[in-house]
N, C-alpha and C. Protein backbone atom coordinates (compact mmCIF):
# COMPACT_ATOMS: atom_id res chain seq x y z
N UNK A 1 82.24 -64.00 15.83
CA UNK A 1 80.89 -63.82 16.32
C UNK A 1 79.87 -64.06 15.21
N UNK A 2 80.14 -63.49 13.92
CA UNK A 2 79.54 -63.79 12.62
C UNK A 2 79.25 -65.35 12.46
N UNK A 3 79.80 -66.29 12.62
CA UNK A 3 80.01 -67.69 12.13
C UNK A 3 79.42 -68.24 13.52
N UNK A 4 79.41 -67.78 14.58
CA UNK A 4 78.79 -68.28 15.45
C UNK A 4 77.21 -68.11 15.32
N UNK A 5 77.08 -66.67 15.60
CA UNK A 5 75.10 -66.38 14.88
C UNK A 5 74.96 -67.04 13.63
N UNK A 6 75.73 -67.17 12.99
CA UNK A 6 75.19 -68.20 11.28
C UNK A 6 74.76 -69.61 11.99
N UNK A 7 75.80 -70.44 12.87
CA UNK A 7 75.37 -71.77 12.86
C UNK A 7 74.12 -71.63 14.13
N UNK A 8 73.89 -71.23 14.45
CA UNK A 8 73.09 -70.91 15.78
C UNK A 8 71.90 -70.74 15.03
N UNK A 9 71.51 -69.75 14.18
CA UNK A 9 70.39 -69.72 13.13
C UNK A 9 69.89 -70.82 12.39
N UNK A 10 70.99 -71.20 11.45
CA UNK A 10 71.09 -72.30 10.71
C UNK A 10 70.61 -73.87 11.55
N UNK A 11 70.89 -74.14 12.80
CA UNK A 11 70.80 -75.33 12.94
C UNK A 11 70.28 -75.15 14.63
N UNK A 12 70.03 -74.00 14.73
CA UNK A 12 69.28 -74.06 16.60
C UNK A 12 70.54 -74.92 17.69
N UNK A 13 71.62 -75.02 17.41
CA UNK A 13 72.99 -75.46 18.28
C UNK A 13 73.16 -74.43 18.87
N UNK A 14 73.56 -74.32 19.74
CA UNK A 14 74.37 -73.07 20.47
C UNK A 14 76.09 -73.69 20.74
N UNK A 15 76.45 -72.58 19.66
CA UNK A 15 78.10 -72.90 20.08
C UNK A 15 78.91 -71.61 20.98
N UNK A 16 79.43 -72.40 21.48
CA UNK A 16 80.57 -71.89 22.74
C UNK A 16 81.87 -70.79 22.45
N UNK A 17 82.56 -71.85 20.98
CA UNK A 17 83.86 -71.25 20.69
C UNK A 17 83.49 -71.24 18.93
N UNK A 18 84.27 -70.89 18.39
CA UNK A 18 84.20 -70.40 16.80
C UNK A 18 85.81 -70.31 16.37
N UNK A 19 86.41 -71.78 15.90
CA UNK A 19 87.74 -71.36 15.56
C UNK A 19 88.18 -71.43 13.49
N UNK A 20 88.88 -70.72 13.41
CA UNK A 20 89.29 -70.76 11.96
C UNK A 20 90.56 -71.44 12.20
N UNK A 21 90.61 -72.66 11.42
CA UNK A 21 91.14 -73.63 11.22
C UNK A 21 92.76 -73.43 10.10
N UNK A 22 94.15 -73.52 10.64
CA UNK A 22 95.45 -72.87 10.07
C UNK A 22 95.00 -73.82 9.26
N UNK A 23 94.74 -74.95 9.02
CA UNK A 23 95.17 -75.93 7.94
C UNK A 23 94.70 -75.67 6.84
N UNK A 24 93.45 -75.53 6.86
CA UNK A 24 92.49 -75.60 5.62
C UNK A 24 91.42 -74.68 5.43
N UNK A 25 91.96 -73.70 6.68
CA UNK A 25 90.95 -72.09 6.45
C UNK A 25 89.10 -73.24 7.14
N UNK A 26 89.08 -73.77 7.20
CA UNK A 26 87.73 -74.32 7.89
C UNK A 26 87.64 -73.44 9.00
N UNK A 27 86.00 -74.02 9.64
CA UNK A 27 85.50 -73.26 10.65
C UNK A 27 85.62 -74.81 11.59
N UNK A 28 85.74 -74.67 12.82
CA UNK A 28 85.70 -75.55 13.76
C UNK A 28 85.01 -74.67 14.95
N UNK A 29 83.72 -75.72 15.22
CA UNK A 29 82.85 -74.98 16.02
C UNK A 29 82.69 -75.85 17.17
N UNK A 30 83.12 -75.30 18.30
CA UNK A 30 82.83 -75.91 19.63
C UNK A 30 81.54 -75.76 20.09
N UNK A 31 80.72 -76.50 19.83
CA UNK A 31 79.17 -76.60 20.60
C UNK A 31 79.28 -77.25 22.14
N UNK A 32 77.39 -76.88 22.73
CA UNK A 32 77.15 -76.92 23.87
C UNK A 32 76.70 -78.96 23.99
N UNK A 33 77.53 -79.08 25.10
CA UNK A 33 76.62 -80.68 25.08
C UNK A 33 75.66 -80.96 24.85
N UNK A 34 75.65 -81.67 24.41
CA UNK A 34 74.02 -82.58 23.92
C UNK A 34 73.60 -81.54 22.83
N UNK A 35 73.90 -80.87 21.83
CA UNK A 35 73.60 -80.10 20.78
C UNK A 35 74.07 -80.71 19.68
N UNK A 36 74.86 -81.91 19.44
CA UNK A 36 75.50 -82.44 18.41
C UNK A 36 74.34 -83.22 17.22
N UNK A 37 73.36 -83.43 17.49
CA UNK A 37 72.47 -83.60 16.83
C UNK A 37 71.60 -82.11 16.06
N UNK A 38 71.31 -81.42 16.74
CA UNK A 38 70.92 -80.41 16.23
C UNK A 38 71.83 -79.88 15.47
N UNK A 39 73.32 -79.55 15.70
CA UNK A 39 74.13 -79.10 14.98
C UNK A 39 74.01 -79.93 13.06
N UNK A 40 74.25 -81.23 13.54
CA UNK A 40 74.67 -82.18 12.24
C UNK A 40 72.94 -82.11 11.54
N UNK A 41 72.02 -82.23 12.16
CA UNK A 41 70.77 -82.33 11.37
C UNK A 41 70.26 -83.58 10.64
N UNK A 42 69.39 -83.77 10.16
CA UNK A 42 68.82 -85.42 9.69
C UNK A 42 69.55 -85.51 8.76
N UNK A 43 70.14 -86.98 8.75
CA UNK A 43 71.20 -86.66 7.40
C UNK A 43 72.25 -85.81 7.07
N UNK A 44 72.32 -85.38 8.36
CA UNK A 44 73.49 -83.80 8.26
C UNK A 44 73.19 -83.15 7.45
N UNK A 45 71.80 -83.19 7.03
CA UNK A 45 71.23 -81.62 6.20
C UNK A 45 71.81 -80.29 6.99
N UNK A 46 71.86 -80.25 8.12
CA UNK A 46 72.07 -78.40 8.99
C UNK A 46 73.71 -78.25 8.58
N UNK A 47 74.92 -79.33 8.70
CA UNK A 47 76.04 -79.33 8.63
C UNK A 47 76.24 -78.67 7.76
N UNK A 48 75.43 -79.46 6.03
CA UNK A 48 75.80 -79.42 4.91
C UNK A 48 75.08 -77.91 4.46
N UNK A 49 74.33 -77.49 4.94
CA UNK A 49 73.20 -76.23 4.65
C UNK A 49 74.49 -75.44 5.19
N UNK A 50 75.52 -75.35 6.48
CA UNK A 50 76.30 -74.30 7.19
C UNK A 50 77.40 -74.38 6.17
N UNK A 51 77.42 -75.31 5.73
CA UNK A 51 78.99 -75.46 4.56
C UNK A 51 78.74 -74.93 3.68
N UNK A 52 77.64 -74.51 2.69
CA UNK A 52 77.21 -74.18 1.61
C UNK A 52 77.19 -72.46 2.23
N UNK A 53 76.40 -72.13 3.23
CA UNK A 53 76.68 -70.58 3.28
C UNK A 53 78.03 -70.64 3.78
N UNK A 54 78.78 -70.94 4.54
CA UNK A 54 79.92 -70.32 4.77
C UNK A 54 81.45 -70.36 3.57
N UNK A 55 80.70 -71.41 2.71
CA UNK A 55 81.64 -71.87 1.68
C UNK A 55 82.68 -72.16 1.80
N UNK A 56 83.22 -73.05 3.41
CA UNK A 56 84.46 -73.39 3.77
C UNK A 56 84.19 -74.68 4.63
N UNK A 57 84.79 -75.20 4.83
CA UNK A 57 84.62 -76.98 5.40
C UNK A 57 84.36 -76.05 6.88
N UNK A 58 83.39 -77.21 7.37
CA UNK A 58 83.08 -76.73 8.61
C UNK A 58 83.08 -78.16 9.73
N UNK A 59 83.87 -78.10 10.66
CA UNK A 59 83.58 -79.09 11.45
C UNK A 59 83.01 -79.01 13.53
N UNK A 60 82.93 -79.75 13.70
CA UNK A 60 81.65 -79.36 14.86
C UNK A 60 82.00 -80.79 15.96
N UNK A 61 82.81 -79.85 17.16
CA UNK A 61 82.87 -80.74 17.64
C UNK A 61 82.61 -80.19 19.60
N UNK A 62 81.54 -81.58 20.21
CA UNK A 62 81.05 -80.90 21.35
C UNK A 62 81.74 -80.82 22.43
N UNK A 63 81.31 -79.64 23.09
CA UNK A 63 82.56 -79.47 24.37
C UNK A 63 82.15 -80.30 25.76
N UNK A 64 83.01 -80.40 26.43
CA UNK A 64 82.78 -81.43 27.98
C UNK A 64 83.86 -80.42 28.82
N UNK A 65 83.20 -80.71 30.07
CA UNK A 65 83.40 -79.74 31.63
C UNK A 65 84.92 -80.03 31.56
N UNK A 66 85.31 -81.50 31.43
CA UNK A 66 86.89 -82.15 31.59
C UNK A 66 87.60 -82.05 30.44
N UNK A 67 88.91 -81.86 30.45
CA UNK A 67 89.89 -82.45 29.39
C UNK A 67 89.54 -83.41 28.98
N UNK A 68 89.53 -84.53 29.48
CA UNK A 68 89.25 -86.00 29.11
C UNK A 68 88.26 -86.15 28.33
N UNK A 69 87.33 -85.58 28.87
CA UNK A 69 85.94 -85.90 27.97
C UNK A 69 86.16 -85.38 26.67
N UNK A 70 86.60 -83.94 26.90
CA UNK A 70 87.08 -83.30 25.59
C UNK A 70 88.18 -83.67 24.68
N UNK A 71 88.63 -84.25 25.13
CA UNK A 71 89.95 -84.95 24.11
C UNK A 71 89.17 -85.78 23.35
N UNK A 72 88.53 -86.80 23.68
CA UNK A 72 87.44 -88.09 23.76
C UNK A 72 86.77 -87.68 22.05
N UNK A 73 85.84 -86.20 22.90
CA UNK A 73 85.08 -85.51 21.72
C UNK A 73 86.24 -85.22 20.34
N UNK A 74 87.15 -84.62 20.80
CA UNK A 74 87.77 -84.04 19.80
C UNK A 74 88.33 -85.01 18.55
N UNK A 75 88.89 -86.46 19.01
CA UNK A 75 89.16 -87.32 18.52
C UNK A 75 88.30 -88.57 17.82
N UNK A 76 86.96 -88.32 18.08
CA UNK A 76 86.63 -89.50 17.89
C UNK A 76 86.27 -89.16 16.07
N UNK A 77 85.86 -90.50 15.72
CA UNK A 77 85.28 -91.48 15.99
C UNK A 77 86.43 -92.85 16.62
N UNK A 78 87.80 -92.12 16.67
CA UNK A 78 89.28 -92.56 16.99
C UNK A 78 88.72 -93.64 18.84
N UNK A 79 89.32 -95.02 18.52
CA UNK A 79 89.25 -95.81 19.85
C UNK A 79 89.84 -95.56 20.50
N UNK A 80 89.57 -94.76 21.46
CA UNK A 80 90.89 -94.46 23.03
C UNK A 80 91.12 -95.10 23.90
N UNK A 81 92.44 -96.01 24.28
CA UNK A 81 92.44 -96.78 25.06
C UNK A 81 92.63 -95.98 26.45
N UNK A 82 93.24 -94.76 26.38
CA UNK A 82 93.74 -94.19 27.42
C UNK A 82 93.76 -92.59 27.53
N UNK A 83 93.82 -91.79 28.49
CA UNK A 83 94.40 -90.54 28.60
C UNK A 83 95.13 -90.30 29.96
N UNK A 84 96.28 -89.79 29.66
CA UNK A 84 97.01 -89.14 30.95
C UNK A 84 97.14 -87.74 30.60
N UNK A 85 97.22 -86.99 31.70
CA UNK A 85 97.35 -85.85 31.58
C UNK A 85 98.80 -85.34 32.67
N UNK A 86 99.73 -85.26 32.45
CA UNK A 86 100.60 -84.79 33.42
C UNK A 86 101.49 -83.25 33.03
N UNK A 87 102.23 -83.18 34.31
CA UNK A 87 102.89 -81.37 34.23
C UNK A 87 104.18 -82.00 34.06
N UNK A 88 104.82 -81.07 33.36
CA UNK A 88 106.69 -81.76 32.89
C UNK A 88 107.21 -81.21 34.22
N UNK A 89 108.61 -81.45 34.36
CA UNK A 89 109.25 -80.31 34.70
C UNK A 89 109.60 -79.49 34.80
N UNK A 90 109.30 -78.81 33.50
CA UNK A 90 109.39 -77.49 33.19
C UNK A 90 108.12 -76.55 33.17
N UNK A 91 106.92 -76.98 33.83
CA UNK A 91 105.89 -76.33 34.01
C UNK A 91 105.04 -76.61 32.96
N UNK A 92 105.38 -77.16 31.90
CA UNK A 92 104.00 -77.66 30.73
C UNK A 92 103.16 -78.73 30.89
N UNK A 93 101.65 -78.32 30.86
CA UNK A 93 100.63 -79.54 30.73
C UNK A 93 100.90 -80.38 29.67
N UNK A 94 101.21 -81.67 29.74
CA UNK A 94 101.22 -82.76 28.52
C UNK A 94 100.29 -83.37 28.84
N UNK A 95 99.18 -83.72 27.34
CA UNK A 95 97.97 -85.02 27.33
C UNK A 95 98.66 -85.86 26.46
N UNK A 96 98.53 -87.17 27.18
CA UNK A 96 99.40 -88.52 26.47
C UNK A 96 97.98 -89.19 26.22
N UNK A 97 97.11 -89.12 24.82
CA UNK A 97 96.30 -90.26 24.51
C UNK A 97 96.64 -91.34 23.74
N UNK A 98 96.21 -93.05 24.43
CA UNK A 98 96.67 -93.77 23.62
C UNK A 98 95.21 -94.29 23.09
N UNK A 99 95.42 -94.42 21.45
CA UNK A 99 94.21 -95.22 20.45
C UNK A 99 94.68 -95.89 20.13
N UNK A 100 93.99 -97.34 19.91
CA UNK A 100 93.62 -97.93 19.38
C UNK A 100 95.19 -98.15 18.28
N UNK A 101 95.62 -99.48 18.10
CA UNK A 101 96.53 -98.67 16.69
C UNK A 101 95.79 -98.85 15.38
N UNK A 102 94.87 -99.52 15.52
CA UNK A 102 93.95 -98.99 14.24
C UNK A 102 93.60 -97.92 13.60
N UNK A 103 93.39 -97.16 14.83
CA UNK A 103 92.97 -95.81 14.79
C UNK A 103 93.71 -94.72 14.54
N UNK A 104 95.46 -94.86 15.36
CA UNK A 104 96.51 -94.09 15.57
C UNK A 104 96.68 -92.77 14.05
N UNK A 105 96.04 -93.48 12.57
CA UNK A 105 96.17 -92.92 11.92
C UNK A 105 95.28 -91.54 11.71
N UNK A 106 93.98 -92.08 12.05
CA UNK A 106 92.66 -91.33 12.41
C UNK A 106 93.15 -89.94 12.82
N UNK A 107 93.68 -90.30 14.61
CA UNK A 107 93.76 -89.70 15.01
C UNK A 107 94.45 -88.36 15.04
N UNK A 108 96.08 -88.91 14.14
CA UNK A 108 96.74 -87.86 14.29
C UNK A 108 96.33 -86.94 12.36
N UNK A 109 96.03 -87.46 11.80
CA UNK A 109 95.31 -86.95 10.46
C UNK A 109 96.60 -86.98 9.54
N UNK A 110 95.85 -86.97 8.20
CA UNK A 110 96.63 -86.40 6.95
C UNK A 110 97.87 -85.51 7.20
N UNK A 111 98.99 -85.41 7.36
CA UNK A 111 100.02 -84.26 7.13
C UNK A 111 99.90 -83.88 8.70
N UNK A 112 99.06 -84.16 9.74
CA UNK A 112 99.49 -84.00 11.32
C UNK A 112 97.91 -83.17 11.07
N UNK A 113 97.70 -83.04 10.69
CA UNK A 113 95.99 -81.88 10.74
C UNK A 113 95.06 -82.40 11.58
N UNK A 114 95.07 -83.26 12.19
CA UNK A 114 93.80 -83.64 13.03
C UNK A 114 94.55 -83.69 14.61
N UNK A 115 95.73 -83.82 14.91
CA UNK A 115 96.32 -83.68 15.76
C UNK A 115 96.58 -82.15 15.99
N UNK A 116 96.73 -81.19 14.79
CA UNK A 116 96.97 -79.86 14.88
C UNK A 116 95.80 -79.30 15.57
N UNK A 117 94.55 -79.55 15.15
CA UNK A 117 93.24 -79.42 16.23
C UNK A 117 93.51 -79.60 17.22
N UNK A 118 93.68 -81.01 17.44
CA UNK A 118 93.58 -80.71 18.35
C UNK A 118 94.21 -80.17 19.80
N UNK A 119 95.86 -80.16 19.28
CA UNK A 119 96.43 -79.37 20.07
C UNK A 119 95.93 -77.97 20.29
N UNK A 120 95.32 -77.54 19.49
CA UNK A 120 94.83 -75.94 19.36
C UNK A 120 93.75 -75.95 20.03
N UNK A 121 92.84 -76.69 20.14
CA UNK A 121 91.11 -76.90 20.81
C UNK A 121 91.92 -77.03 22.51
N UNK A 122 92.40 -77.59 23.05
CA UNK A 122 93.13 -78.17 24.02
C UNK A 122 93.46 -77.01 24.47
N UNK A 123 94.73 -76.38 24.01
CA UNK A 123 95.12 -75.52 24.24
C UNK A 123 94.32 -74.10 24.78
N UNK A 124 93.22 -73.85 23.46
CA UNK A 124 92.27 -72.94 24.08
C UNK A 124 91.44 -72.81 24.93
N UNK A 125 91.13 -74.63 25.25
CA UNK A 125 89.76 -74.33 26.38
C UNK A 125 90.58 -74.81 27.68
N UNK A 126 91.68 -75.67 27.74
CA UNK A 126 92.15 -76.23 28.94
C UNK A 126 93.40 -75.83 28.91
N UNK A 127 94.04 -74.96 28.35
CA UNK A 127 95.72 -74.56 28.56
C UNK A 127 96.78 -75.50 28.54
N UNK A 128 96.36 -76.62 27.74
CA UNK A 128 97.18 -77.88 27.90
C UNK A 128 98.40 -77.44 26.95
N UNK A 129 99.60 -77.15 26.75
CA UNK A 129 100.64 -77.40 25.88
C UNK A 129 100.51 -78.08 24.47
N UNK A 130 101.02 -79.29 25.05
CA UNK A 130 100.61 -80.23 24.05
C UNK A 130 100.05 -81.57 23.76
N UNK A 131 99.48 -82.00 23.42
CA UNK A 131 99.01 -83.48 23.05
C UNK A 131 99.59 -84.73 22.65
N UNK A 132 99.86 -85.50 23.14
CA UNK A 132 100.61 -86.48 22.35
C UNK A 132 100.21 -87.68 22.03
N UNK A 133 99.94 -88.29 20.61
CA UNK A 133 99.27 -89.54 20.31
C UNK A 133 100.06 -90.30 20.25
N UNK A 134 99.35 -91.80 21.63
CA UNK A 134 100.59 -92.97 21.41
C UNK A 134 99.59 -94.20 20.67
């Protein structure tokens, strides 16, 4: 709730969710649509002003009504050619996104860390299992 009233002050965004990040102790902040400008600031002055008080990498990414949209958000600036979303047999939501293979690296990050998001963002707002980058 702390890190939420900080960026809300700091940059007039209103965020939704407030997650601390396993990888790298960061803050990952789910904002309200169309707030992604206010969040980042001219030059990403507001970003860089929230990184300096919170003294931990902070990243900011906006939420959408759908999975889809939200996968979209979560991944980009990553080219998505595709998303499926299906139930296994065993009762688990799987999201199958395919990027770009340019991108494929983007997407899934350094050591799996950008894929670890976003299985975790997924997970918390849409109950999806797991994610899978093709």
């Amino acid at each position: 709730m702390r890190y939420i009233a900080l960026l809300e002050n700091l940059t007039g965004a209103i965020a939704k969710d407030c997650v601390v990040s396993p990888e790298d102790n960061g803050i990952i902040y789910v904002i309200r649509p169309g707030d992604m400008g206010l969040a980042i600031g001219k030059s990403g002055a507001n970003i860089e002003r929230t990184r300096k008080v919170i003294s931990r990498p902070v990243e900011i990414v906006e939420y959408a009504d759908t999975p889809e949209g939200f996968l979209k958000n979560i991944v980009a600036p990553a080219k998505i050619r595709g998303i499926r979303i299906n139930k296994t047999s065993d009762g688990h939501t799987v999201a199958q996104v395919t990027v770009d293979p340019h991108d494929k690296g983007m997407a899934i990050g350094k050591s799996g860390k950008n894929i670890a998001k976003t299985r975790l963002l997924m997970k918390r707002h849409f109950d999806l299992d797991n994610v899978v980058v093709l």
